[in-house]
N, C-alpha and C. Protein backbone atom coordinates (compact mmCIF):
# COMPACT_ATOMS: atom_id res chain seq x y z
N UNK A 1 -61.98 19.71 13.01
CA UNK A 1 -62.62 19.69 11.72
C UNK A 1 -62.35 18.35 11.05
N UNK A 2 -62.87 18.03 10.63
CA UNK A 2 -63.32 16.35 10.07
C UNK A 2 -63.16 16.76 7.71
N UNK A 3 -61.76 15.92 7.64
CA UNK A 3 -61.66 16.14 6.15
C UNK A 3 -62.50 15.05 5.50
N UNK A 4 -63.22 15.25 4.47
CA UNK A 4 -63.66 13.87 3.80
C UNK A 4 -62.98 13.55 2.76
N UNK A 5 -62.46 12.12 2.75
CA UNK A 5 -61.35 11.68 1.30
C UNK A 5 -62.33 11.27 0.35
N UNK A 6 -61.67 12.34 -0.95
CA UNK A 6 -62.86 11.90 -2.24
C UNK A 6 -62.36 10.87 -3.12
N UNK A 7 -60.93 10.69 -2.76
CA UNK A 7 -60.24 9.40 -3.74
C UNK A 7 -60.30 8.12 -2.80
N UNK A 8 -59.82 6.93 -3.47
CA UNK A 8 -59.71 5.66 -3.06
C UNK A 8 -58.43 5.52 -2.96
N UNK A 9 -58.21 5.19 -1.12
CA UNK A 9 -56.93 5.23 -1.49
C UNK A 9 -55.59 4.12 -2.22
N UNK A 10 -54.80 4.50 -2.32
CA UNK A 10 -54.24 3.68 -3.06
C UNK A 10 -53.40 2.08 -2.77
N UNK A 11 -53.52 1.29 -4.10
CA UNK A 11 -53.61 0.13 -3.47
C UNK A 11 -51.86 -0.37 -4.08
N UNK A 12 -51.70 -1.67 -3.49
CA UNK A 12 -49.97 -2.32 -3.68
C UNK A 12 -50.37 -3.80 -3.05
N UNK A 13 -49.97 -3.96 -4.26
CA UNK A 13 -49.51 -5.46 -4.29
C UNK A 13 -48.48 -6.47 -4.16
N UNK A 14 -48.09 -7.42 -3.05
CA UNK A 14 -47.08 -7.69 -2.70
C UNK A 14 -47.53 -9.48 -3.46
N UNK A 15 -46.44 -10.29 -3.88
CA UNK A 15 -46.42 -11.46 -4.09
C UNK A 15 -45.49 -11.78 -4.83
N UNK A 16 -44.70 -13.36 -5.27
CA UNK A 16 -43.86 -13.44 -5.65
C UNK A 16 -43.88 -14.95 -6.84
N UNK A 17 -43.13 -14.64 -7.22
CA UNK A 17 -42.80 -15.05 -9.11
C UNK A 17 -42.08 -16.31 -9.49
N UNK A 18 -41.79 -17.53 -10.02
CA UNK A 18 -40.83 -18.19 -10.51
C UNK A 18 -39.35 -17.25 -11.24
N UNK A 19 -38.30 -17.96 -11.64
CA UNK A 19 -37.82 -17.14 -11.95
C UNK A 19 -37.55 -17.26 -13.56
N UNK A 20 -37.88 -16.28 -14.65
CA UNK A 20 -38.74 -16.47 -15.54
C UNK A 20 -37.18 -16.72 -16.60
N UNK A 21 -38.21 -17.69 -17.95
CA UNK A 21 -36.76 -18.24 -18.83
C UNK A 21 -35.88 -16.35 -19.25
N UNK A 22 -35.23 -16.90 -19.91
CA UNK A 22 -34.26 -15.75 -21.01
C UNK A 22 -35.09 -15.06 -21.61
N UNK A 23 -35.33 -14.01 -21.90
CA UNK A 23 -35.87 -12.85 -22.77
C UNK A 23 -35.39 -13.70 -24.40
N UNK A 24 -34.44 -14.18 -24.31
CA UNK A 24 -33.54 -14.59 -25.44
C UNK A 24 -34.41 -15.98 -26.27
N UNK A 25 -34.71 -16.54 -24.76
CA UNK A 25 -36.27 -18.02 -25.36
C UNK A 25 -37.46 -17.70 -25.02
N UNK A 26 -37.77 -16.64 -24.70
CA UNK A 26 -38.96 -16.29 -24.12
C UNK A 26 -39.87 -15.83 -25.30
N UNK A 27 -38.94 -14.94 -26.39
CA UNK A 27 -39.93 -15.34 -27.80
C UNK A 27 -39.20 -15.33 -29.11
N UNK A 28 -39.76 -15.98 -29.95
CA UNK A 28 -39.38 -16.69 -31.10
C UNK A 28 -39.92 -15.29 -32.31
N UNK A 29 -38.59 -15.75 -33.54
CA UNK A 29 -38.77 -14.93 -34.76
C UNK A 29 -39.37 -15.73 -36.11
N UNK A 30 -40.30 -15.23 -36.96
CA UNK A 30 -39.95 -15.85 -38.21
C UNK A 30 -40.77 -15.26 -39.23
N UNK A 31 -40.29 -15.62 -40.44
CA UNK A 31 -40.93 -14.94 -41.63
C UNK A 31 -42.01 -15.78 -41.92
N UNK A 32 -43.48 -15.08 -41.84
CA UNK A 32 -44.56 -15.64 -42.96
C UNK A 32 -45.09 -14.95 -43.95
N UNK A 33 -45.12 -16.50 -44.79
CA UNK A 33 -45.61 -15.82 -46.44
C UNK A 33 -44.62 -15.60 -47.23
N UNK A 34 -44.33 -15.33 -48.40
CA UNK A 34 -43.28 -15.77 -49.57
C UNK A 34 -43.42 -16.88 -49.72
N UNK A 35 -42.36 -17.24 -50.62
CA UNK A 35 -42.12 -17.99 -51.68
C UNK A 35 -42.19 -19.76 -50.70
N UNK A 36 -43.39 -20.03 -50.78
CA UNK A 36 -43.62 -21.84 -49.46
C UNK A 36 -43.48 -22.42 -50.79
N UNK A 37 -43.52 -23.71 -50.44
CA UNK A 37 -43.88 -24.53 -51.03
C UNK A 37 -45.46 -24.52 -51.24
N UNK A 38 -46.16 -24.65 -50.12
CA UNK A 38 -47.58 -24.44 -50.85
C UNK A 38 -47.79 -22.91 -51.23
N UNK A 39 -47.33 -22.19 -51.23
CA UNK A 39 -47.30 -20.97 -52.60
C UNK A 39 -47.25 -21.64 -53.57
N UNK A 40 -46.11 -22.24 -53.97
CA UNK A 40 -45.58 -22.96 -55.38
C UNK A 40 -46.72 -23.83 -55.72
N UNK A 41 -47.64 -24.51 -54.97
CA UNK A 41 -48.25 -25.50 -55.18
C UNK A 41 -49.82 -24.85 -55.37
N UNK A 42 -50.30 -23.68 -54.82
CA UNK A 42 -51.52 -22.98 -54.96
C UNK A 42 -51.51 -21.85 -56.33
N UNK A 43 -50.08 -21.09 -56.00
CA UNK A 43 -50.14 -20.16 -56.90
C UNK A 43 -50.46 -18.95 -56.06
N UNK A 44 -50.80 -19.12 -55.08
CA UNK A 44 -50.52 -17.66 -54.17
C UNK A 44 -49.83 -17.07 -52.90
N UNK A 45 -49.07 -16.45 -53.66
CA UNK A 45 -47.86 -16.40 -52.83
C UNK A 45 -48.42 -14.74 -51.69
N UNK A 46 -48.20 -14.61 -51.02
CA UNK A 46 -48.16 -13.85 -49.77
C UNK A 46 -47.36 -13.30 -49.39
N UNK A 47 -47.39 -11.93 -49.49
CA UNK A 47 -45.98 -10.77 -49.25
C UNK A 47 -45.56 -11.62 -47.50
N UNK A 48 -44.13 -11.84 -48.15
CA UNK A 48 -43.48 -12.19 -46.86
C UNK A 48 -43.42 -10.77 -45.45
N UNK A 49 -43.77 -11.84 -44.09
CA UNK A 49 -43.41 -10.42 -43.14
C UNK A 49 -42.88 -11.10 -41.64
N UNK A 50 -42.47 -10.27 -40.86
CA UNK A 50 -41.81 -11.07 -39.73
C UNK A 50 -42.91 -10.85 -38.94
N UNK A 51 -43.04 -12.02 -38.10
CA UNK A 51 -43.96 -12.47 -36.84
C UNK A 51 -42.99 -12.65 -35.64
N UNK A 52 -43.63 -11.79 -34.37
CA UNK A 52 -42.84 -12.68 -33.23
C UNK A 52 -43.98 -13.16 -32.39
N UNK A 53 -43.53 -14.52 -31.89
CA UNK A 53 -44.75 -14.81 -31.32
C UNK A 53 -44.15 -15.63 -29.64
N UNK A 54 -44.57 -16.08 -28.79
CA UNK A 54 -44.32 -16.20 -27.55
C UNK A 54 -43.68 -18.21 -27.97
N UNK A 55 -42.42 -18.03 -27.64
CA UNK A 55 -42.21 -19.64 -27.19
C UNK A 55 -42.79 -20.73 -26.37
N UNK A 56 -42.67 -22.31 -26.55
CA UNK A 56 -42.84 -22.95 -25.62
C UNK A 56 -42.59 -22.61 -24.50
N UNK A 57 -41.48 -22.32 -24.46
CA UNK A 57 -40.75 -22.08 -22.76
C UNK A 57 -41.50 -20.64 -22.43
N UNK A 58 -41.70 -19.79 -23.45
CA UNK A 58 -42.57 -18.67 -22.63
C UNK A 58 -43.94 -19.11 -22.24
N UNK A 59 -44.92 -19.52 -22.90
CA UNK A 59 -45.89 -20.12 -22.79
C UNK A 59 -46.10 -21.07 -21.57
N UNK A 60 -44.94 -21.29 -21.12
CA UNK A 60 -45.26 -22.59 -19.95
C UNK A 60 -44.72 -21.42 -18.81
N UNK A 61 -43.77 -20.38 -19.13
CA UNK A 61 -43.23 -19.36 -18.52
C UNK A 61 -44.88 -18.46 -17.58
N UNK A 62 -45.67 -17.96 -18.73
CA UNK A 62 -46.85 -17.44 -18.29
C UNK A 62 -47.61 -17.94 -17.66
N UNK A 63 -47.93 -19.59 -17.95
CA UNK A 63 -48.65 -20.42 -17.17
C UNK A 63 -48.67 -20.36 -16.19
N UNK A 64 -47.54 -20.77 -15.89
CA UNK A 64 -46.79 -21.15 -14.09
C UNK A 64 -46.93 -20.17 -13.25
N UNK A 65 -46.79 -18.27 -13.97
CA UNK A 65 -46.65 -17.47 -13.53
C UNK A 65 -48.21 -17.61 -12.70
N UNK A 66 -49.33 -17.71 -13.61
CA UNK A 66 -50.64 -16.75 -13.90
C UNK A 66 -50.76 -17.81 -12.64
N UNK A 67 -50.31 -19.28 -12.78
CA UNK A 67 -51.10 -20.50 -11.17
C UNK A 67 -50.55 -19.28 -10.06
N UNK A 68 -49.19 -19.59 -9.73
CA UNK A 68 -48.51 -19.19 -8.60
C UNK A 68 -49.40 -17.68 -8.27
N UNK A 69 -49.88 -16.92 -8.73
CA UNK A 69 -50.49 -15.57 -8.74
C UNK A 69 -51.81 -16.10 -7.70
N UNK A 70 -52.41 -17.15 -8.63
CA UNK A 70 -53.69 -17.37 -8.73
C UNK A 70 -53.96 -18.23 -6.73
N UNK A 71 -52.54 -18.49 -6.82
CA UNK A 71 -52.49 -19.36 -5.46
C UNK A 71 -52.19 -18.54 -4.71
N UNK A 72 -51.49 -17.50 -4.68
CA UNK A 72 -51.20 -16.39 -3.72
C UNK A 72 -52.14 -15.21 -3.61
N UNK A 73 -53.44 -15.45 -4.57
CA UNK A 73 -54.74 -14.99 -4.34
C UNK A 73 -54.54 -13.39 -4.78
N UNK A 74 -53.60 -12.82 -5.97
CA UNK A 74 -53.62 -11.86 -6.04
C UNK A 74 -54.82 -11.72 -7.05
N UNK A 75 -55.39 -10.05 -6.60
CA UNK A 75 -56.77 -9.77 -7.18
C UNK A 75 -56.30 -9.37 -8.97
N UNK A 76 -57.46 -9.76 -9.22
CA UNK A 76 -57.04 -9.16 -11.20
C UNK A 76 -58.10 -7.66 -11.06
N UNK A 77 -57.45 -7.15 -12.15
CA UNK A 77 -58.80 -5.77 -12.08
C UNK A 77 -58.33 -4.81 -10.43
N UNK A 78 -57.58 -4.86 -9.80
CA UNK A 78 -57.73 -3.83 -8.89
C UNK A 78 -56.85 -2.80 -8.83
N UNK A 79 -55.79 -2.88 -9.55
CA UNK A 79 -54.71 -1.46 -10.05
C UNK A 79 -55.28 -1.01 -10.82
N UNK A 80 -55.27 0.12 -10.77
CA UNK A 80 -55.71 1.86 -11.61
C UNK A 80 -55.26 2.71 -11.70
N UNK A 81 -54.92 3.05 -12.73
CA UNK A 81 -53.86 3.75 -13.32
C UNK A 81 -52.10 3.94 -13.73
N UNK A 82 -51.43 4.96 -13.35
CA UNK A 82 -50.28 4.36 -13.36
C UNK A 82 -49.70 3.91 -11.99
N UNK A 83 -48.86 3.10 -12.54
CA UNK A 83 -47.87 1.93 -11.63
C UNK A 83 -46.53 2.40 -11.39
N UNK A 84 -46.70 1.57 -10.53
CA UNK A 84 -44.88 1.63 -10.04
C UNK A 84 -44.52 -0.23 -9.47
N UNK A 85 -43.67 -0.78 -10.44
CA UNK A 85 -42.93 -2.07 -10.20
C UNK A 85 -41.92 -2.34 -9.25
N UNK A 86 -41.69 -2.69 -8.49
CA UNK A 86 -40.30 -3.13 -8.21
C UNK A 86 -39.90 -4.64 -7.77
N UNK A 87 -38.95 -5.03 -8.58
CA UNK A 87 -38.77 -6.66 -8.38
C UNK A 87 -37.02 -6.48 -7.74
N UNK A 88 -37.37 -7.69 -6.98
CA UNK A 88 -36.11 -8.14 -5.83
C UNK A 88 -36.04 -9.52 -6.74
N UNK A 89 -34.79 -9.28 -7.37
CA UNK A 89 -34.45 -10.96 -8.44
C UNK A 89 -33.59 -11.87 -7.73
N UNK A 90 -33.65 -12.92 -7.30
CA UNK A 90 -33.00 -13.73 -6.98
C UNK A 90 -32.69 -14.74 -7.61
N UNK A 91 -31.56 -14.92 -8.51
CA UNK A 91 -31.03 -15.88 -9.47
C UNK A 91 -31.24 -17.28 -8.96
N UNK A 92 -31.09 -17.74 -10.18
CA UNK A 92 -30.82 -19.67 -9.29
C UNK A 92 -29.70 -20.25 -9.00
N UNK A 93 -28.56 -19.36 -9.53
CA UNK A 93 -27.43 -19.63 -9.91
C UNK A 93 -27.10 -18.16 -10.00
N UNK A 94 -25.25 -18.59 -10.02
CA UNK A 94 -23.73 -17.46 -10.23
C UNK A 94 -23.90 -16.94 -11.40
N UNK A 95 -24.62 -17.84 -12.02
CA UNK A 95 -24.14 -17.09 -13.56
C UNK A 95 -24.10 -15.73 -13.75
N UNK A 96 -23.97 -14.89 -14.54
CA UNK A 96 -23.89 -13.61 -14.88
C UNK A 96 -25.67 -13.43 -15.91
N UNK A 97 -26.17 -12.55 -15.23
CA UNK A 97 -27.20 -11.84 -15.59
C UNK A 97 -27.84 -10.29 -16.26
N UNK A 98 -27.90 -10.18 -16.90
CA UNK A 98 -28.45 -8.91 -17.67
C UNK A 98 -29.86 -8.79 -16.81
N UNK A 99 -29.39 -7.97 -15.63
CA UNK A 99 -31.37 -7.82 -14.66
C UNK A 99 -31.73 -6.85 -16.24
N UNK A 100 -31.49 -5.92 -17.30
CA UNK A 100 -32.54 -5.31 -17.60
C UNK A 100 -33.20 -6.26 -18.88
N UNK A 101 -32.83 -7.62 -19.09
CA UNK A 101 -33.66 -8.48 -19.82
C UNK A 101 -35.09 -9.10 -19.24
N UNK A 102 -35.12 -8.83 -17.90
CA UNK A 102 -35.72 -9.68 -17.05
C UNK A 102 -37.23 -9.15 -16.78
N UNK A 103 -37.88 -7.86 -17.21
CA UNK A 103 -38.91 -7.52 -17.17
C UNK A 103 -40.19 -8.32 -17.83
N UNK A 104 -39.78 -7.97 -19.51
CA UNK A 104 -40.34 -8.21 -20.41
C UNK A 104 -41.21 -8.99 -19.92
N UNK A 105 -40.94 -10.32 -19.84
CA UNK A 105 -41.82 -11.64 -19.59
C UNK A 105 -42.78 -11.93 -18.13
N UNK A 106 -42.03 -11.50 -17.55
CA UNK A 106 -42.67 -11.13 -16.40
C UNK A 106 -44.07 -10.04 -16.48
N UNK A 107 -44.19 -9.08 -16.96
CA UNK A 107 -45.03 -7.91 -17.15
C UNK A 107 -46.22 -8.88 -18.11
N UNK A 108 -45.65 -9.44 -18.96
CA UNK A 108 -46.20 -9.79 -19.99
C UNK A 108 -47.32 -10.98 -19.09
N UNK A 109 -47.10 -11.54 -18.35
CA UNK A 109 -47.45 -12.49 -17.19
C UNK A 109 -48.46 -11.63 -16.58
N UNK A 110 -48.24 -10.48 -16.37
CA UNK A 110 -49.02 -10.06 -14.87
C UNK A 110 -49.81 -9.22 -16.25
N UNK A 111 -49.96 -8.97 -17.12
CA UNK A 111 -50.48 -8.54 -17.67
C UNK A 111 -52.07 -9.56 -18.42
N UNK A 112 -51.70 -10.94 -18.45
CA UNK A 112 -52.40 -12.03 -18.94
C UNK A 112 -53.52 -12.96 -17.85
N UNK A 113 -52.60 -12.00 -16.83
CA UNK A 113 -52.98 -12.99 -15.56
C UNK A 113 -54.20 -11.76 -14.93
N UNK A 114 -54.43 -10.68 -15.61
CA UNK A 114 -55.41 -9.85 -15.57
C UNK A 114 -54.60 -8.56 -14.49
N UNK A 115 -53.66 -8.71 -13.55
CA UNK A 115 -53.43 -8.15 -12.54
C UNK A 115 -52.92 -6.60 -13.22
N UNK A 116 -52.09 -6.43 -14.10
CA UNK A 116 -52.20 -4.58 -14.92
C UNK A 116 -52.74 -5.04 -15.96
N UNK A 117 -53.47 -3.84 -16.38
CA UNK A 117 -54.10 -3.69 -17.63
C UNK A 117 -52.80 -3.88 -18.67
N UNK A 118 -52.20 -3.03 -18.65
CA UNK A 118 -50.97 -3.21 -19.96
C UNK A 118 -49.48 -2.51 -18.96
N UNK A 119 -48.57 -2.82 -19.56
CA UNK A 119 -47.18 -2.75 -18.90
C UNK A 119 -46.52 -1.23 -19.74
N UNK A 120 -47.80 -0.67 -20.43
CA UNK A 120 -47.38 0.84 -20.44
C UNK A 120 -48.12 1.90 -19.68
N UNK A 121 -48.35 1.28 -18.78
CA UNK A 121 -49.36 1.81 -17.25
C UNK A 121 -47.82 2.06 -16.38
N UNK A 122 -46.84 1.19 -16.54
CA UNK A 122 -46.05 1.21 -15.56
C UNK A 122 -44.91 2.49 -15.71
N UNK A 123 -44.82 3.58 -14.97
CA UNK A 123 -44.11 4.88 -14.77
C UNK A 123 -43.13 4.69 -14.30
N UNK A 124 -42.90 3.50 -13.41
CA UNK A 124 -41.57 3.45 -12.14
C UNK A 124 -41.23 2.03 -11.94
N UNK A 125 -40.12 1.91 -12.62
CA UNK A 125 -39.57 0.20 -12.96
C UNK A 125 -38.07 0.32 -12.58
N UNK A 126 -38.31 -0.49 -11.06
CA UNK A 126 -36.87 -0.66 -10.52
C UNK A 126 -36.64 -2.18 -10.42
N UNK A 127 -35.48 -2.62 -10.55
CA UNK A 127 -35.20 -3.94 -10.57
C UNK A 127 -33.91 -4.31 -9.59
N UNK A 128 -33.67 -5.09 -8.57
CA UNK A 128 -32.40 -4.79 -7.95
C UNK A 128 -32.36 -6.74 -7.84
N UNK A 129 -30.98 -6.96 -7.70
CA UNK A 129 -30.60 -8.46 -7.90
C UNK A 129 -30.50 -8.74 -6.43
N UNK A 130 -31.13 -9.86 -6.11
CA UNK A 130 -30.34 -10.51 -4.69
C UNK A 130 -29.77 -11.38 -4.45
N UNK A 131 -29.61 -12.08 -3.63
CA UNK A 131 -28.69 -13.30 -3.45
C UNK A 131 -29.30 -14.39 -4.25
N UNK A 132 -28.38 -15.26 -4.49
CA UNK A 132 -28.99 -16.80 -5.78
C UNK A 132 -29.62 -17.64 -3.96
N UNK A 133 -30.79 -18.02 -4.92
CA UNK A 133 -32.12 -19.29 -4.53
C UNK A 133 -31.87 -20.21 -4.80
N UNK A 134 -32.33 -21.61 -4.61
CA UNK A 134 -32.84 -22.14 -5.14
C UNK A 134 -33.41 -22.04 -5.73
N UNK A 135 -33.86 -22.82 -7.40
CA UNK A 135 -34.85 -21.97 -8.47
C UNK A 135 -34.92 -21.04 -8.86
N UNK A 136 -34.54 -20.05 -8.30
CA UNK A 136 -34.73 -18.50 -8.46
C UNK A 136 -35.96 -18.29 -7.80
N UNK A 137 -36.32 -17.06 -8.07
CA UNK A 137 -37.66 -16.20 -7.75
C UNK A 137 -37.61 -14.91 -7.85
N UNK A 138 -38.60 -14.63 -7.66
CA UNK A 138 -38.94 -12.87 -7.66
C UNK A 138 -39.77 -12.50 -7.04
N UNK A 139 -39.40 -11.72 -6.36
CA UNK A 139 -40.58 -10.77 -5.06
C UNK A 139 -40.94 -9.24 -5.89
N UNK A 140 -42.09 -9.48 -5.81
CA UNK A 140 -43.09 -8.23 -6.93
C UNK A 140 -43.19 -7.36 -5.47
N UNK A 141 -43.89 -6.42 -6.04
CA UNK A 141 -44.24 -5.27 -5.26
C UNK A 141 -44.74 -4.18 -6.46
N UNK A 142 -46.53 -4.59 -6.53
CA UNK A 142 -46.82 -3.27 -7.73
C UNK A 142 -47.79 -2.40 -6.86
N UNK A 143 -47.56 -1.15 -7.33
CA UNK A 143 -48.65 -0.38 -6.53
C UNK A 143 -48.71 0.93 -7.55
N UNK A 144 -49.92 1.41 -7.11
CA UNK A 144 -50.35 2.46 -8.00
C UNK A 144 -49.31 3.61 -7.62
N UNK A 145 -50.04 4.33 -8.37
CA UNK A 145 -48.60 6.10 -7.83
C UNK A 145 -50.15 7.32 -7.71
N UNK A 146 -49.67 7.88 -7.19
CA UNK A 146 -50.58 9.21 -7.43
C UNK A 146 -50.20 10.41 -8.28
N UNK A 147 -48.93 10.73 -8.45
CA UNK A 147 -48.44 11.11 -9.58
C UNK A 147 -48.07 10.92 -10.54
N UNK A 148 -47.74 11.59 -11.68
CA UNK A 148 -47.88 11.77 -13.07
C UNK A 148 -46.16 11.83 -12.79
N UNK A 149 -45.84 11.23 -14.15
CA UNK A 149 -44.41 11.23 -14.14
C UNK A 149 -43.44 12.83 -14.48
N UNK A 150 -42.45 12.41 -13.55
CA UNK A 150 -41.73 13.18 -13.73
C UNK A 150 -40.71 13.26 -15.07
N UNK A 151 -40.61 14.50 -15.50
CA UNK A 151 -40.36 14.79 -16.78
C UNK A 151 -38.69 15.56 -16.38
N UNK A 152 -37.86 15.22 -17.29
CA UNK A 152 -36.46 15.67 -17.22
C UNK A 152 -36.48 16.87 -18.19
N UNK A 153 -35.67 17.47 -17.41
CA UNK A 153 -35.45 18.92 -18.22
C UNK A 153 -35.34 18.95 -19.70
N UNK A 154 -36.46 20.18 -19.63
CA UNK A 154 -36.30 20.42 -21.69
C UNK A 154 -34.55 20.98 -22.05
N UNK A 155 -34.48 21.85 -21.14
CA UNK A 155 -33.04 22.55 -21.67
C UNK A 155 -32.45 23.20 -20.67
N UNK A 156 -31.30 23.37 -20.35
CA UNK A 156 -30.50 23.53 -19.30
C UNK A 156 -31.07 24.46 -18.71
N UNK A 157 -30.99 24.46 -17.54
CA UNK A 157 -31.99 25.62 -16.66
C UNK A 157 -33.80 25.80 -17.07
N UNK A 158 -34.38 25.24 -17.85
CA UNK A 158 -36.04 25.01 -18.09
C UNK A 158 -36.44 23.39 -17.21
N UNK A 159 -37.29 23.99 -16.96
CA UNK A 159 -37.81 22.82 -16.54
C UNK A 159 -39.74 22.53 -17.44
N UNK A 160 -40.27 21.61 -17.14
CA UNK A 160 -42.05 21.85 -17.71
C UNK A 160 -42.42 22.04 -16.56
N UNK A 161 -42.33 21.85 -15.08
CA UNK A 161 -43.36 22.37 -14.47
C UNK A 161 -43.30 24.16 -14.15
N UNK A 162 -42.42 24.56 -15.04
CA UNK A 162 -42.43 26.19 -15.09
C UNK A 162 -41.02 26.77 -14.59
N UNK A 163 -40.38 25.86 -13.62
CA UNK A 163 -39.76 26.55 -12.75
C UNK A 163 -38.58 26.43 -13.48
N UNK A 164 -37.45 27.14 -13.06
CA UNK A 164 -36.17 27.51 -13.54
C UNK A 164 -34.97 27.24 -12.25
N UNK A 165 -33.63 27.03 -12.84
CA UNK A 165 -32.65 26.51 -11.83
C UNK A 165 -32.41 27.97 -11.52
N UNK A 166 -31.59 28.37 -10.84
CA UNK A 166 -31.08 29.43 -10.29
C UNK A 166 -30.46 30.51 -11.09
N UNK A 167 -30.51 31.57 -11.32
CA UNK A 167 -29.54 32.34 -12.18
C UNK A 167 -27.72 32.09 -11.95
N UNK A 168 -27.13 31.76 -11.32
CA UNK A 168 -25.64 31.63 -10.95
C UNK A 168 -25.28 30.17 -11.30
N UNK A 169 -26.29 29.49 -11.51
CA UNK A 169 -25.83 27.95 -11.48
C UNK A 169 -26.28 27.71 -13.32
N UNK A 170 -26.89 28.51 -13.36
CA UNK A 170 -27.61 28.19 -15.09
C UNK A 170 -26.31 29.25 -16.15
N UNK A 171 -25.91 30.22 -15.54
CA UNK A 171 -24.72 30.79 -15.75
C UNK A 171 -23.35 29.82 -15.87
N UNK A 172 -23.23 29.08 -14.89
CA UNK A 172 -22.14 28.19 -15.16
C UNK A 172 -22.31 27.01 -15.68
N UNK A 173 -23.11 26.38 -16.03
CA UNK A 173 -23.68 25.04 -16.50
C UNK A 173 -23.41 25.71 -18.30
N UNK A 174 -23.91 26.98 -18.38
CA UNK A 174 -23.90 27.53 -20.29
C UNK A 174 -22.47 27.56 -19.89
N UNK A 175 -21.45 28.33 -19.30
CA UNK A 175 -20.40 28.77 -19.31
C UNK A 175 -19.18 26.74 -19.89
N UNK A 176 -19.70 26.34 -18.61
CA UNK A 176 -19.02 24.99 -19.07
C UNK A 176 -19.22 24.29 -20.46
N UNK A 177 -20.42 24.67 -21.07
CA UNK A 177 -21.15 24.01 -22.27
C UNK A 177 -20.39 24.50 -23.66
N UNK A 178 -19.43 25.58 -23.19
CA UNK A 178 -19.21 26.01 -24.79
C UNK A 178 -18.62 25.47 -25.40
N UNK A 179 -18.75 25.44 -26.50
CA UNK A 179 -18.08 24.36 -27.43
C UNK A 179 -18.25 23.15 -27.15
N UNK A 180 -19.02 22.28 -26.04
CA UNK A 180 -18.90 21.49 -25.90
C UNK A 180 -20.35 20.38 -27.13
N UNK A 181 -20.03 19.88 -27.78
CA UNK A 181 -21.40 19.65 -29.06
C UNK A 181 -21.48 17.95 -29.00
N UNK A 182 -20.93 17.09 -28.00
CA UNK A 182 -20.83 15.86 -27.89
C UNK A 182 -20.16 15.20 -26.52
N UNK A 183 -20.78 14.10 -26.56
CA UNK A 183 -19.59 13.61 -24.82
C UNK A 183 -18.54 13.76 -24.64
N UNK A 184 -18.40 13.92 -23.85
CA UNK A 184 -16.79 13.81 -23.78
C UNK A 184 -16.56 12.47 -22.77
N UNK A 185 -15.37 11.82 -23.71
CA UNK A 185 -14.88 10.30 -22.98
C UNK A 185 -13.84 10.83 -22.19
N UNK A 186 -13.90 10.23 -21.14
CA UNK A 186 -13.11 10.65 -20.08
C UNK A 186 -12.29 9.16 -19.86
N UNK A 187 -10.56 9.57 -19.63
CA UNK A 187 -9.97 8.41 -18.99
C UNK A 187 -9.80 8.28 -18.04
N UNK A 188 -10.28 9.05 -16.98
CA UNK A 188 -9.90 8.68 -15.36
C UNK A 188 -11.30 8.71 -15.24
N UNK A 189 -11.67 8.28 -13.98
CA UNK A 189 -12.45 8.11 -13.06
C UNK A 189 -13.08 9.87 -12.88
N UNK A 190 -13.74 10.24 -13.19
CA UNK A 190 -14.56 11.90 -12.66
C UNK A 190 -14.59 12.17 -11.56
N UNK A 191 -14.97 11.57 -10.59
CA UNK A 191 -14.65 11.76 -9.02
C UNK A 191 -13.57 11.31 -8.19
């Protein structure tokens, strides 16, 4: 018997990245409107409000990104729906790194460069560090998902897709819980 597939199947994208500035210069803060000098000088002053807007160094950050994309011939417009990310970071250097600063700008890149629609498409964002490069870099890997995200339990023993943990194990999970109304800091090691 012969099945016919009514979906398209699904697509992943492999290619790889500069390694992008600091989240920290990547964008800039500041207040516009209040009390300027040309307020003082017009007479209309403008409820002050904060703007963030993308730095030099981000701006040349996206650039570089959107060429290197553009040279490795990745398609814009061909992911649909939700995503799943995963970047292999390779520092340029020892230094000490915060990998969960390291998205932002990047997304923001593949987002400009047409390749996801928006970076709240993305369901499954893993990031793992590798050995220091030269320059740095980053090896992408985006691909669609066919499922809908998985949702963490409403309440001990409930789950949303209906189902329930076991009666003997949902018994001892309440049993351990009593009184318990906050973390508990632990000084040894748990295992």
């Amino acid at each position: 018997m012969v099945h016919a597939v009514t979906e398209a199947p699904l697509m992943s994208l492999k290619f790889t990245l500069p390694w992008p500035p600091s989240v920290n210069t990547y964008w800039r803060h500041n207040v516009i409107g209040g009390d300027t000098k040309k307020a003082r000088e017009t007479g209309k002053f403008k409820k002050p409000h904060a703007a963030v807007f993308l730095s030099e160094g981000g701006r040349n950050y996206r650039t570089h990104a959107i060429l290197s994309m553009n040279v490795q011939r990745v398609p814009k417009g061909a992911l649909r729906g939700r995503l799943a990310v995963h970047i292999v970071a390779y520092p340029p250097d020892q230094r000490g790194r915060d990998l969960d600063n390291l998205p932002k700008g990047v997304l923001d890149a593949l987002k400009h460069a047409g390749v996801i629609r928006d970076d709240e498409d993305i369901d499954d964002l893993h990031i793992v560090r590798g050995p220091v490069r030269r320059d740095g870099l980053l090896d992408m890997l985006v691909s669609e998902i066919a499922h809908e995200p998985v949702q963490a339990p409403l309440l001990p023993g409930e789950y949303s897709n209906g189902t329930s943990m076991p009666i003997d194990s949902m018994k001892k999970l309440r049993k351990a819980m009593v009184g318990v109304d906050r973390p508990t800091i632990l000084d040894r090691d748990p295992f």
